[in-house]
N, C-alpha and C. Protein backbone atom coordinates (compact mmCIF):
# COMPACT_ATOMS: atom_id res chain seq x y z
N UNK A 1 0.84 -1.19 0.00
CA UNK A 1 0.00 0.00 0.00
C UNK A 1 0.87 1.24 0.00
N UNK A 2 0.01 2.40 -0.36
CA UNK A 2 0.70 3.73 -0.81
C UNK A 2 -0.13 4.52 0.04
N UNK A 3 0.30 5.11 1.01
CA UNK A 3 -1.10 6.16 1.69
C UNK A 3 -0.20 7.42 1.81
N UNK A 4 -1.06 8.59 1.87
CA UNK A 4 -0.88 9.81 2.37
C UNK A 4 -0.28 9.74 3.65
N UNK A 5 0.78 10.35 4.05
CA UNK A 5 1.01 10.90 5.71
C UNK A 5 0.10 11.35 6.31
N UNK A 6 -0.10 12.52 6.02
CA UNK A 6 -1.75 13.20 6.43
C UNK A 6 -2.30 13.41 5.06
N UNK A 7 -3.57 12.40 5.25
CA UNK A 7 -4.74 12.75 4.27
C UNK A 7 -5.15 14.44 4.22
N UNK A 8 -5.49 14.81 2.94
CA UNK A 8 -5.70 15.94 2.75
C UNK A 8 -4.69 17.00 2.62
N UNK A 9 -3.71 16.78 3.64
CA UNK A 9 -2.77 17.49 3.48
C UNK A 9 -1.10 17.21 2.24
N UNK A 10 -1.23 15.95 2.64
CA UNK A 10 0.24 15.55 1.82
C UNK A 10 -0.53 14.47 0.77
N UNK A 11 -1.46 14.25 0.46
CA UNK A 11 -2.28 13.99 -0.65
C UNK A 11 -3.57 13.35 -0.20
N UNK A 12 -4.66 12.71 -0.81
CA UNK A 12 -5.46 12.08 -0.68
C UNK A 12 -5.90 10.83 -1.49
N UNK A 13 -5.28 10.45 -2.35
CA UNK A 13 -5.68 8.71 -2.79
C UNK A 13 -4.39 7.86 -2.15
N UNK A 14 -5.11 6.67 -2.17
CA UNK A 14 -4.65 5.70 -1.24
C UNK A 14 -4.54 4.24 -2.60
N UNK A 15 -3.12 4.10 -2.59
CA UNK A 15 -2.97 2.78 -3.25
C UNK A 15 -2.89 1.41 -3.07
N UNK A 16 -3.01 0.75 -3.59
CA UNK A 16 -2.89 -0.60 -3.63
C UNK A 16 -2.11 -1.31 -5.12
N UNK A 17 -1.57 -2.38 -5.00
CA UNK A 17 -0.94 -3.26 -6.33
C UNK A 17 -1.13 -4.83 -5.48
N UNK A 18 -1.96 -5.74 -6.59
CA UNK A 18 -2.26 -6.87 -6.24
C UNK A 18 -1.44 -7.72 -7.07
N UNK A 19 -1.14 -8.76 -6.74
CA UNK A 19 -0.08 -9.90 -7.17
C UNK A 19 0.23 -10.02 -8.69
N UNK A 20 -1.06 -9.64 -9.44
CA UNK A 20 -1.08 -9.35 -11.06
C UNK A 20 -0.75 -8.13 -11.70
N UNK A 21 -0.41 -7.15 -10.58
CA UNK A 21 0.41 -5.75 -11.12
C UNK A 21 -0.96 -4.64 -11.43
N UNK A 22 -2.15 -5.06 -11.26
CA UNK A 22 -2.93 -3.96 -10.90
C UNK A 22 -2.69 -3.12 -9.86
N UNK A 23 -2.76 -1.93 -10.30
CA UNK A 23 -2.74 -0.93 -9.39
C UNK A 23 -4.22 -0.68 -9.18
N UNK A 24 -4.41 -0.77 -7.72
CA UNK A 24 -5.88 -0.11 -7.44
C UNK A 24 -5.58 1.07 -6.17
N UNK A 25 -7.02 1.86 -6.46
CA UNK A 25 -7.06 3.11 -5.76
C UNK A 25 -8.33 3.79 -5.18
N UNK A 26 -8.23 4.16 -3.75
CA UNK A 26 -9.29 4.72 -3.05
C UNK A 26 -9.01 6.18 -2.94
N UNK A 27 -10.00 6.93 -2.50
CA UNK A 27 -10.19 8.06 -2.43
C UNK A 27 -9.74 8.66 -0.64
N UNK A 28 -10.82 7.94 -0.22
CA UNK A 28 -10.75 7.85 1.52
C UNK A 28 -11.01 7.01 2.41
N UNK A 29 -9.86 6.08 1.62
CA UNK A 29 -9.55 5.46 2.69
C UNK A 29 -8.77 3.82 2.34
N UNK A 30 -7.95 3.42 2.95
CA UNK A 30 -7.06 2.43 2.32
C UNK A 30 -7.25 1.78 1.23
N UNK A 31 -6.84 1.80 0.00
CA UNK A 31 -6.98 0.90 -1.00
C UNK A 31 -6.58 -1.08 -0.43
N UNK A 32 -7.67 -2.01 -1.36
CA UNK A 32 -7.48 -3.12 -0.93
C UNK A 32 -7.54 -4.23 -2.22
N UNK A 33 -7.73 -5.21 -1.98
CA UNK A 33 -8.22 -5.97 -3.51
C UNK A 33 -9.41 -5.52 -3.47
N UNK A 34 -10.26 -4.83 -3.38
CA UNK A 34 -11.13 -4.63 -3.74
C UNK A 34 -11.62 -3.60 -4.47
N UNK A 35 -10.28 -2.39 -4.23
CA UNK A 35 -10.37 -1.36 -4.71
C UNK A 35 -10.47 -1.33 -5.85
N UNK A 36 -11.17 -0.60 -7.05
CA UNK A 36 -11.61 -0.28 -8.62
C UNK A 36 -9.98 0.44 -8.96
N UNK A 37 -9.32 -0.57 -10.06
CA UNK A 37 -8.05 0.11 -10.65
C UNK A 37 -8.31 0.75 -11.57
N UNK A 38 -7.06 1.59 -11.52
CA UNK A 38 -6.87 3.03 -12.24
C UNK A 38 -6.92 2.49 -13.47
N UNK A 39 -7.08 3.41 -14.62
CA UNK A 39 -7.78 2.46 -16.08
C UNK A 39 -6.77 3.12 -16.76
């Protein structure tokens, strides 16, 4: 995972990369496998 230090301040999306090299990404709040990847 990829997170902000402080949300809002030092950015706000939150990453994820799952075993197949998708990158996925949340808005607020930890990216997971579940998260919708970046297209």
């Amino acid at each position: 995972n990829a997170d902000p230090v402080t949300a809002g301040s030092t950015g706000q999306r939150h990453f994820f990369t799952d075993q197949t090299g998708v990158i996925r990404v949340e808005n607020n709040a930890p990216a997971n496998e579940h998260s919708p990847p970046i297209l």
